[in-house]
C-alpha atoms as a PDB file:
ATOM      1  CA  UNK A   1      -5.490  19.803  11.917  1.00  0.00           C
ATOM      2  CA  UNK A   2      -6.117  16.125  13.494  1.00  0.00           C
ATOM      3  CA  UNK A   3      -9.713  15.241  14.289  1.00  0.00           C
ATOM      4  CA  UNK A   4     -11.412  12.403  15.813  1.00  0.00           C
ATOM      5  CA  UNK A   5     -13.139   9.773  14.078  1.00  0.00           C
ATOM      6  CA  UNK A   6     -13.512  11.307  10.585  1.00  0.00           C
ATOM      7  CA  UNK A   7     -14.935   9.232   7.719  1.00  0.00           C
ATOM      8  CA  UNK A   8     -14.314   9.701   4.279  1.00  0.00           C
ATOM      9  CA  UNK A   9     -15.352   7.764   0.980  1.00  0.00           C
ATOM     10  CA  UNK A  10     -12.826   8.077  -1.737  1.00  0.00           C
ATOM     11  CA  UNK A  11     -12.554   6.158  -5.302  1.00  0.00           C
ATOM     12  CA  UNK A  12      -9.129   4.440  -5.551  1.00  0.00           C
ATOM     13  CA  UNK A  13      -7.648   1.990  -7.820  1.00  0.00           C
ATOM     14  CA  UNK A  14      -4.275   0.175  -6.288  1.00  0.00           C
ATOM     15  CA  UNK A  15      -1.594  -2.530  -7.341  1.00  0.00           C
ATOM     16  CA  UNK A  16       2.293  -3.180  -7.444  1.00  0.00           C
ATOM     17  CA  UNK A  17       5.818  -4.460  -8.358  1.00  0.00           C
ATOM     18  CA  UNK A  18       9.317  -6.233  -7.296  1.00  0.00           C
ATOM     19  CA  UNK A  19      12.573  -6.096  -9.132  1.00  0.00           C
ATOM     20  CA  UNK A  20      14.398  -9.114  -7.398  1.00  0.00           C
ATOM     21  CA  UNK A  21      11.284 -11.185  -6.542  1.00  0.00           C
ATOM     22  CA  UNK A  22      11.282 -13.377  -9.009  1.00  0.00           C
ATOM     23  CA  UNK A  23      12.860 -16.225  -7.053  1.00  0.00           C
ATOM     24  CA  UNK A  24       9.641 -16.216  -4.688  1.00  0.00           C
ATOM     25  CA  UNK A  25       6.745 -15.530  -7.203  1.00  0.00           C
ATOM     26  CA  UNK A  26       5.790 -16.972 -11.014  1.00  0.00           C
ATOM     27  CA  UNK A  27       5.720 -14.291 -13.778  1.00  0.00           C
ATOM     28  CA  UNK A  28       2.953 -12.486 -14.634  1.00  0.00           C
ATOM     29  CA  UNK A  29       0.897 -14.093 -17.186  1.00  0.00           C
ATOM     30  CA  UNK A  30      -1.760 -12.080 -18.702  1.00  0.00           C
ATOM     31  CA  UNK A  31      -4.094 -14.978 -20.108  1.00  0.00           C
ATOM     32  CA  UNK A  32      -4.622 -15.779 -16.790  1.00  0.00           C
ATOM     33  CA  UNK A  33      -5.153 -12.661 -15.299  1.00  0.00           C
ATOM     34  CA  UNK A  34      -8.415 -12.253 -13.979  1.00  0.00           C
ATOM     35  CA  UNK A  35      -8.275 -15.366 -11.658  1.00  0.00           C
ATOM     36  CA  UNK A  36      -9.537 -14.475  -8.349  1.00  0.00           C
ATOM     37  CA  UNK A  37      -6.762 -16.692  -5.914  1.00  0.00           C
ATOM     38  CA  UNK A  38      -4.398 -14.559  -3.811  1.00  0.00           C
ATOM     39  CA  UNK A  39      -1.998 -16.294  -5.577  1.00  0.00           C
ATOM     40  CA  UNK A  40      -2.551 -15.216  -8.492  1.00  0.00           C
ATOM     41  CA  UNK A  41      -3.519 -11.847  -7.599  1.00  0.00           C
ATOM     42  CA  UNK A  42       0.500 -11.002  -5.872  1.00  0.00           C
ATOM     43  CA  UNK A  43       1.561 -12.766  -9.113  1.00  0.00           C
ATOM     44  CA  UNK A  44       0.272 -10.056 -11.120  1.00  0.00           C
ATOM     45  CA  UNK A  45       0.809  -7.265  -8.366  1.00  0.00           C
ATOM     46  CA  UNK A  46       4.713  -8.190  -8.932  1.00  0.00           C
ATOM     47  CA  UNK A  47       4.952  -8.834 -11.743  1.00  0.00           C
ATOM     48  CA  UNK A  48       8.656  -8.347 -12.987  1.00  0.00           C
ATOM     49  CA  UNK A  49       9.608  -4.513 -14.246  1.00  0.00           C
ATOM     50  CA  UNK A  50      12.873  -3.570 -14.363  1.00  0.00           C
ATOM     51  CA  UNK A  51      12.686   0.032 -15.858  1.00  0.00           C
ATOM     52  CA  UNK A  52      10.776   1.771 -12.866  1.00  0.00           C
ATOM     53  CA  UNK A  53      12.296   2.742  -9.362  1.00  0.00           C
ATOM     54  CA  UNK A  54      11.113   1.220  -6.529  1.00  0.00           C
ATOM     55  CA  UNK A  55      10.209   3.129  -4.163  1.00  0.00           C
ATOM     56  CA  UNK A  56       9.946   0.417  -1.552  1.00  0.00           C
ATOM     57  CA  UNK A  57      13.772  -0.022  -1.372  1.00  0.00           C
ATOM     58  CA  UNK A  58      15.742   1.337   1.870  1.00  0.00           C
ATOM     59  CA  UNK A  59      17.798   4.726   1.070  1.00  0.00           C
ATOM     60  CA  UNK A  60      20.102   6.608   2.925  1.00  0.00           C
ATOM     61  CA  UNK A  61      17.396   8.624   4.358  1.00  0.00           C
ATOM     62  CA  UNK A  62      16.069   5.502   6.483  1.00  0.00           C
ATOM     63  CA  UNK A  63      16.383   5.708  10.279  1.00  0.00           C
ATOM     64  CA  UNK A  64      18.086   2.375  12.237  1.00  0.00           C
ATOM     65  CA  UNK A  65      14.828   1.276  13.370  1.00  0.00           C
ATOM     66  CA  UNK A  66      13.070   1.233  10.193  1.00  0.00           C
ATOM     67  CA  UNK A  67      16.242  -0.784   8.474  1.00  0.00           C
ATOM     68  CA  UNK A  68      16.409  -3.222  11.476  1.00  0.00           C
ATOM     69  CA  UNK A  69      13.053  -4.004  11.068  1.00  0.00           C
ATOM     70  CA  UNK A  70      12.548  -3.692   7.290  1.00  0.00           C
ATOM     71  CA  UNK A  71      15.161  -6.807   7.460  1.00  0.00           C
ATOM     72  CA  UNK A  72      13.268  -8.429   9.950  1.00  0.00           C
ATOM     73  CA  UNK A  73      10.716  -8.659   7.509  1.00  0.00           C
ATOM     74  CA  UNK A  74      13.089  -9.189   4.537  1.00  0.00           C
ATOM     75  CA  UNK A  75      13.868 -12.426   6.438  1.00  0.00           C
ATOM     76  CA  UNK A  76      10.320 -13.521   6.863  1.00  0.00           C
ATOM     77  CA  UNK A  77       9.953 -13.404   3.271  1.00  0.00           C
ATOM     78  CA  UNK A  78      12.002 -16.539   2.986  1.00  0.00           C
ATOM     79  CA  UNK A  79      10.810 -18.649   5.749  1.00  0.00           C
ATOM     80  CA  UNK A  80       7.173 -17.329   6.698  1.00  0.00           C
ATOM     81  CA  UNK A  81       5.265 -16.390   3.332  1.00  0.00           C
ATOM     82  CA  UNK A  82       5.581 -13.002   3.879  1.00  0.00           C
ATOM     83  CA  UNK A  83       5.725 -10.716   0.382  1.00  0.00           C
ATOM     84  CA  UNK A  84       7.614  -8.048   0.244  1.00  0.00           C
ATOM     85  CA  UNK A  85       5.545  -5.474  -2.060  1.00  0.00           C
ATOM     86  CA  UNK A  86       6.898  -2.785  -4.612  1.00  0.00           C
ATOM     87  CA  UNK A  87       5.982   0.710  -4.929  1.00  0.00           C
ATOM     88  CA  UNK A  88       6.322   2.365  -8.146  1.00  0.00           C
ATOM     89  CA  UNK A  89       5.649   5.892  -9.304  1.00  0.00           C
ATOM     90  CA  UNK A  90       2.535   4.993 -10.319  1.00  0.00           C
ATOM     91  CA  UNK A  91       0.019   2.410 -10.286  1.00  0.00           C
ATOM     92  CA  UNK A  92      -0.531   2.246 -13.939  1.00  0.00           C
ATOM     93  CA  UNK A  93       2.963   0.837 -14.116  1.00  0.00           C
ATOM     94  CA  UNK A  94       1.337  -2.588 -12.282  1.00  0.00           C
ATOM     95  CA  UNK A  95      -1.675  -3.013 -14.042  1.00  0.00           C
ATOM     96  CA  UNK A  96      -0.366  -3.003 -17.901  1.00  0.00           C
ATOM     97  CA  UNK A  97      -3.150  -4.392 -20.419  1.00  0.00           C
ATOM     98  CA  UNK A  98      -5.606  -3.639 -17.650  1.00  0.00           C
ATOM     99  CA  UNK A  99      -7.725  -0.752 -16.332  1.00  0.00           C
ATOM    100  CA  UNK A 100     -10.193   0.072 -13.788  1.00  0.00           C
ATOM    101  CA  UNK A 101     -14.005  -0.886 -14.466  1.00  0.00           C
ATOM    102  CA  UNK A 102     -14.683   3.126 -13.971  1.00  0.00           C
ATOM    103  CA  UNK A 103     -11.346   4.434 -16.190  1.00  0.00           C
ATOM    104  CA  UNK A 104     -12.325   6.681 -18.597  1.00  0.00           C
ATOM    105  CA  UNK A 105     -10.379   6.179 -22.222  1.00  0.00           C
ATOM    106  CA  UNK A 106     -10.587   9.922 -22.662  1.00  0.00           C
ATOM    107  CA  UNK A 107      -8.551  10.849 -19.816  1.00  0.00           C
ATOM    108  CA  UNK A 108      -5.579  13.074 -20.952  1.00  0.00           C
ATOM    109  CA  UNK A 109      -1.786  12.810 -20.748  1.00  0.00           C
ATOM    110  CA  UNK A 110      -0.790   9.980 -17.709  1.00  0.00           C
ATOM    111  CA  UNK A 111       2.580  10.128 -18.211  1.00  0.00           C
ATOM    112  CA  UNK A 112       2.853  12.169 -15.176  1.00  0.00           C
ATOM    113  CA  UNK A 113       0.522  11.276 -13.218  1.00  0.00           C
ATOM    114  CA  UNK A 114       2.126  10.157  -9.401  1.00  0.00           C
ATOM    115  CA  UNK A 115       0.645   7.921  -6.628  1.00  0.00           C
ATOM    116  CA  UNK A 116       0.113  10.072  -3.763  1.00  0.00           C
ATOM    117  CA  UNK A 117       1.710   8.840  -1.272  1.00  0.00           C
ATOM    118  CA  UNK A 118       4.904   9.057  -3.747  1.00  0.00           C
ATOM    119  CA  UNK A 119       4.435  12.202  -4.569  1.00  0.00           C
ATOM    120  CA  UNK A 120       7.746  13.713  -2.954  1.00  0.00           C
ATOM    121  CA  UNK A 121      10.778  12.433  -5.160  1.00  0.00           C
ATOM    122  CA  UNK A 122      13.370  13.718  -2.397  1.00  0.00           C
ATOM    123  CA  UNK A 123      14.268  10.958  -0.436  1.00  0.00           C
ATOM    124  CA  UNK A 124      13.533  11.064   3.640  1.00  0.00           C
ATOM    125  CA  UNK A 125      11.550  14.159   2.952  1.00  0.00           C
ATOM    126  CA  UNK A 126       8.131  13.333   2.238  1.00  0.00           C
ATOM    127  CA  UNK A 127       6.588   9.389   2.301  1.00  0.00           C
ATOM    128  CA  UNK A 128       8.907   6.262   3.611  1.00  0.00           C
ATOM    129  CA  UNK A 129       7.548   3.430   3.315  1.00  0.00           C
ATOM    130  CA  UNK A 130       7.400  -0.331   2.716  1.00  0.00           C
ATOM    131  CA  UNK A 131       4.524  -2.938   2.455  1.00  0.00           C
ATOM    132  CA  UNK A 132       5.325  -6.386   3.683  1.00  0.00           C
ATOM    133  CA  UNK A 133       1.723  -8.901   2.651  1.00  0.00           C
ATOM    134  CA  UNK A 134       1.217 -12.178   4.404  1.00  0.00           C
ATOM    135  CA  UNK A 135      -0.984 -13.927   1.917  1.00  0.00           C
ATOM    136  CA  UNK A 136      -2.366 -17.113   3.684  1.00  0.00           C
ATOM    137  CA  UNK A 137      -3.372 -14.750   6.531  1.00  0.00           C
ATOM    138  CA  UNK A 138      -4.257 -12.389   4.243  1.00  0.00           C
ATOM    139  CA  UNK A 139      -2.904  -8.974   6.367  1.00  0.00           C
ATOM    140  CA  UNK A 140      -0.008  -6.761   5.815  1.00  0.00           C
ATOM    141  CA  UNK A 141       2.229  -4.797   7.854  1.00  0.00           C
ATOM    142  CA  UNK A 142       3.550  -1.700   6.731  1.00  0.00           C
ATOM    143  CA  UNK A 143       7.102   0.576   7.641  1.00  0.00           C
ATOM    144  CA  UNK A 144       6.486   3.912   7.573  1.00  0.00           C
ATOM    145  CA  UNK A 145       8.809   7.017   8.699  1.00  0.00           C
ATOM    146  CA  UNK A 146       7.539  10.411   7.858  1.00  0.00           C
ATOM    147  CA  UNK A 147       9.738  13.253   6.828  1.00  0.00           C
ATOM    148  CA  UNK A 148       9.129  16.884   7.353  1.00  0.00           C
ATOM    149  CA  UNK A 149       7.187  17.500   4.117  1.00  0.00           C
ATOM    150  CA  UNK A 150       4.965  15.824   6.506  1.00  0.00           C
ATOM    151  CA  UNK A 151       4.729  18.129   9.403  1.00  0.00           C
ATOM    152  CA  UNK A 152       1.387  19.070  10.809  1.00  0.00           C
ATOM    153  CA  UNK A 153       2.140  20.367  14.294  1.00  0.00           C
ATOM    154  CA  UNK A 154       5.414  21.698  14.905  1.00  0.00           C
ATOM    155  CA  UNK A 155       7.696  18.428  14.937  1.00  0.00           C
ATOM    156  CA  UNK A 156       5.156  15.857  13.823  1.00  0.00           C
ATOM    157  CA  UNK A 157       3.654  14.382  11.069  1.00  0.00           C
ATOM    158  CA  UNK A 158       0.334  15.768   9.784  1.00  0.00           C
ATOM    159  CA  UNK A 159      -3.103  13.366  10.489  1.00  0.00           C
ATOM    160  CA  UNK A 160      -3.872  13.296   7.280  1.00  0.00           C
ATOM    161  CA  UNK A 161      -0.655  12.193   5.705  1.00  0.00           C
ATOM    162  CA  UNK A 162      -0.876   8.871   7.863  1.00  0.00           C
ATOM    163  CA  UNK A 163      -4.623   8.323   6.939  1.00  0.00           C
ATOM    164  CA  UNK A 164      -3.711   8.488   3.628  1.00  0.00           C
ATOM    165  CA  UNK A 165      -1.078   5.775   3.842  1.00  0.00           C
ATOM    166  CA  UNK A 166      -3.422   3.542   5.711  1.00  0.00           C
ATOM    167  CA  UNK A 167      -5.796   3.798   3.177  1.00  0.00           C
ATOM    168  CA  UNK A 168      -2.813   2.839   0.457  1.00  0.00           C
ATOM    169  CA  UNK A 169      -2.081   0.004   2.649  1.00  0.00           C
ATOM    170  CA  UNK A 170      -5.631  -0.894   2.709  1.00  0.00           C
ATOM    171  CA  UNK A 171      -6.111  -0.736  -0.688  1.00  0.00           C
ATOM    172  CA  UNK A 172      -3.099  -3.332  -0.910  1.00  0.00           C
ATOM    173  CA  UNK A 173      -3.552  -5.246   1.070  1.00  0.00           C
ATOM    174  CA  UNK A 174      -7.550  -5.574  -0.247  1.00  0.00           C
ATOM    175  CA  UNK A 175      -6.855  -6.024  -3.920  1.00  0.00           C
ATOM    176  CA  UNK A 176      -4.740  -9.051  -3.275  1.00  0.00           C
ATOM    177  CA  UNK A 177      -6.844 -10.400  -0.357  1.00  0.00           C
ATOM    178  CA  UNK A 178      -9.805 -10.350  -2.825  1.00  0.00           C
ATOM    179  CA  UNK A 179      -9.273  -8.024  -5.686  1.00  0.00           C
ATOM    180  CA  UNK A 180     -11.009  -5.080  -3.188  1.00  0.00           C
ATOM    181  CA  UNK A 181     -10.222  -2.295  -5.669  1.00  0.00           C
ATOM    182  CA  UNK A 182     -12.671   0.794  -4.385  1.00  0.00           C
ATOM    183  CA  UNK A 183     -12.672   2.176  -1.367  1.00  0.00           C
ATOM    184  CA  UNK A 184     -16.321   3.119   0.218  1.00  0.00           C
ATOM    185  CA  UNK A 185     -15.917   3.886   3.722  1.00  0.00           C
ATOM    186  CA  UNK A 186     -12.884   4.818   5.879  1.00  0.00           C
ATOM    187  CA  UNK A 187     -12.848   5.943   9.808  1.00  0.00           C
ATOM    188  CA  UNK A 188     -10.071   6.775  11.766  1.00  0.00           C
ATOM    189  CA  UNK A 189      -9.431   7.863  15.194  1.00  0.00           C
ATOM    190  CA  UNK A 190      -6.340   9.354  16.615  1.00  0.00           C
ATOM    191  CA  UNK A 191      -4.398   8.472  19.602  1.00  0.00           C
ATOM    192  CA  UNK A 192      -1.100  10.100  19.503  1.00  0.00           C
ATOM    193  CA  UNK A 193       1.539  12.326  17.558  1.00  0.00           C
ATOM    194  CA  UNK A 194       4.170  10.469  15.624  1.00  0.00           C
ATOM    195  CA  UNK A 195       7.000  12.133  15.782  1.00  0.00           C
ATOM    196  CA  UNK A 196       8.686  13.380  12.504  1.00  0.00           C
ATOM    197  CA  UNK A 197      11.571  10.863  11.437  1.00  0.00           C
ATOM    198  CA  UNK A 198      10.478   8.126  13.735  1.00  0.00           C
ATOM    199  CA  UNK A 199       9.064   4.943  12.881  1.00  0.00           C
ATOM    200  CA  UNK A 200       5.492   3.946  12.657  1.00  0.00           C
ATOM    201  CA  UNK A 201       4.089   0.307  12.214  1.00  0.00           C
ATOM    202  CA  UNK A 202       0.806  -0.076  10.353  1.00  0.00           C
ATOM    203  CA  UNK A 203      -1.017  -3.033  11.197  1.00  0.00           C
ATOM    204  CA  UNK A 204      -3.657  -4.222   8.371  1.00  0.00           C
ATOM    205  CA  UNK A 205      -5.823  -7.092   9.397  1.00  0.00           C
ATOM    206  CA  UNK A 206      -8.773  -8.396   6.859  1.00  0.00           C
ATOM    207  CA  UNK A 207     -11.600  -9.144   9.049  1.00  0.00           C
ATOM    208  CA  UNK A 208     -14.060 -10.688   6.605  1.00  0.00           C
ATOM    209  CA  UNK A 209     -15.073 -10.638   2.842  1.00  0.00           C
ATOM    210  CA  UNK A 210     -18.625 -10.796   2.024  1.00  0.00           C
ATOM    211  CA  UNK A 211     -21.327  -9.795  -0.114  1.00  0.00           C
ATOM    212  CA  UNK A 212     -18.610  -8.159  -2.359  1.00  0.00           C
ATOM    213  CA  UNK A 213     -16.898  -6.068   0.339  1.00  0.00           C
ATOM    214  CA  UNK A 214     -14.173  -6.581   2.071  1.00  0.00           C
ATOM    215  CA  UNK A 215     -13.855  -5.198   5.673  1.00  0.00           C
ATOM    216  CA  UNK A 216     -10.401  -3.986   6.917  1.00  0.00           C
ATOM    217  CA  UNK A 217      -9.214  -2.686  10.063  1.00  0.00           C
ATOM    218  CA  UNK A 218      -5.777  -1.314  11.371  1.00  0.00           C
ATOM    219  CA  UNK A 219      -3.820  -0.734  14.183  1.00  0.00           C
ATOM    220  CA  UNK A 220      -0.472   2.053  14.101  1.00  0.00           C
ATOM    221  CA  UNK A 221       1.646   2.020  16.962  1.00  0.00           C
ATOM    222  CA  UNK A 222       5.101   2.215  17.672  1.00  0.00           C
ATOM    223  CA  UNK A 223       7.870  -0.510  17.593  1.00  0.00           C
ATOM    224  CA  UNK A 224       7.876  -1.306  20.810  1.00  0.00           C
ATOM    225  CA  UNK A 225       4.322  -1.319  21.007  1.00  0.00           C
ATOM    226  CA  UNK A 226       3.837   1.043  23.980  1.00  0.00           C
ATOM    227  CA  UNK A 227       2.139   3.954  21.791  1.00  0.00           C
ATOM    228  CA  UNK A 228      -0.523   3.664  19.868  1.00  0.00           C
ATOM    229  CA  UNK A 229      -0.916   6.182  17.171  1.00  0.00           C
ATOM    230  CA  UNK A 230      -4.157   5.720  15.759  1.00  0.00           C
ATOM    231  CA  UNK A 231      -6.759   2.988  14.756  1.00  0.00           C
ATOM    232  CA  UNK A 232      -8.566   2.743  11.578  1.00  0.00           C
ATOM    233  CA  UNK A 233     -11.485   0.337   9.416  1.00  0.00           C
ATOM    234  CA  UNK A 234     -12.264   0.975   5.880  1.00  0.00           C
ATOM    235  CA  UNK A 235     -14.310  -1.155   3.624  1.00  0.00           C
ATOM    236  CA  UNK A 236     -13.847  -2.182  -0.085  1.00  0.00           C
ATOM    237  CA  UNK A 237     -15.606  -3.184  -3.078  1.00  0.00           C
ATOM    238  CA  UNK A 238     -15.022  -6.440  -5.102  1.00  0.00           C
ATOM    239  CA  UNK A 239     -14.514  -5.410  -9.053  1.00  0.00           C
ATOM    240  CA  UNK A 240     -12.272  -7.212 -11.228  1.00  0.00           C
ATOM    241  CA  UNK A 241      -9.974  -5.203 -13.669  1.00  0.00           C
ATOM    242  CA  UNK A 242     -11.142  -5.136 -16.824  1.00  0.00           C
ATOM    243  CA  UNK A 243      -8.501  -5.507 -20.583  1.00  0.00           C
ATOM    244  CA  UNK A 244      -7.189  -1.914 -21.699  1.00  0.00           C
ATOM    245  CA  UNK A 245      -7.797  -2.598 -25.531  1.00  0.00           C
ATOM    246  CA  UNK A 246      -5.986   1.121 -25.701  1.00  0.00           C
ATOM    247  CA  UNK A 247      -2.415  -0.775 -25.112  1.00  0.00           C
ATOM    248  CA  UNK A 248      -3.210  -3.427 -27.206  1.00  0.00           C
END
């Protein structure tokens, strides 16, 4: 069921990575780690790691305007700073020799533990999606076409699937504006249906970082801009990963 302006506080921990992006970012470098630049931050978010499936890549399943545009943005990635981000399985696969400050060491078996929003392995059924990050501006824009594992009213996607992706793009784009790990506050409001199989933009702007918080907002809309879908803010808390001596 969609509702109007719901808020929700939820405890997340989010990061990423690239087969193929070596050529536009250093390796990832565990002694230095816990340096607080954005560059170093989407250094260790993509990190190269060859052995997982990224998500993030286009399938057969992806519609022409989500390809046309994914390119778009593939493009920008050479000339404008934009990062194209990974998405792996899970978000332990990102953050190797680290943890969250609030991770428990007695938590059982993660082998299969899923992000979310990648919890549906069939492609162009569930979650479609990439992340592009502009770090100097420090927003994102994400690609997202929902399949009908989606579906909350006959023929569209269900509220709650796209609030959950803006709050994964959130959480992006947070941790490397700022290493903005948990999320404390999230509102949405709705505007329109998106249509099952179509193509919805996400647009994540930071608005400021202070006193350990960093305030987000976003705008989802159609390509062309004419229909706006829904518009969100969410706030996140500053913590810096802390060494998992477990993997050592």
């Amino acid at each position: 069921m969609l509702r109007t302006g719901f808020q929700m506080a939820v405890i997340l921990g989010h990061h990423g990575a690239l087969p193929g992006l070596t050529h536009l970012l250093p390796r990832f470098n565990p002694a230095s780690a816990f340096g607080s630049s954005t560059e170093t931050l989407v250094s260790r978010f993509c990190w190269e790691m060859t052995e997982s499936k990224n998500y993030a890549l286009p399938n057969a399943s992806w519609g022409p305007d989500m390809l046309s545009l994914y390119h778009e943005f593939l493009e920008k990635t050479k000339t404008e700073g934009w990062v194209r981000l990974p998405s792996f399985r899970s978000n332990r696969n990102h953050i190797q020799g680290f943890k969250l400050p609030l991770e428990s060491s007695a938590n059982s078996d993660k082998s299969d533990s899923r992000l979310f929003t990648r919890c549906i392995e069939r492609e162009g059924q569930g979650y479609e999606y990439v992340i592009f990050f502009q770090p100097s501006e420090k927003k994102s824009i994400c690609l997202f076409q929902p399949g009908p594992y989606l579906e909350g009213a006959p023929g569209f996607a269900h509220g709650g699937s796209l609030a959950a992706l803006i709050d994964e793009t959130f959480s992006k784009t947070a941790y490397l504006s700022g290493e903005g790990l948990l999320t404390v506050n999230f509102n949405i409001k709705f505007k329109n249906l998106i249509p099952l199989g179509s193509l919805a933009v996400l647009n994540v702007n930071v608005e400021k970082i202070e006193d350990h918080k960093i305030y987000l907002s976003c705008v989802t809309q159609s390509r062309d801009q004419q229909t706006v879908y829904a518009k969100a803010s969410g706030t996140f808390l500053q913590m810096q990963l802390e060494e998992d001596s477990s993997q050592h």
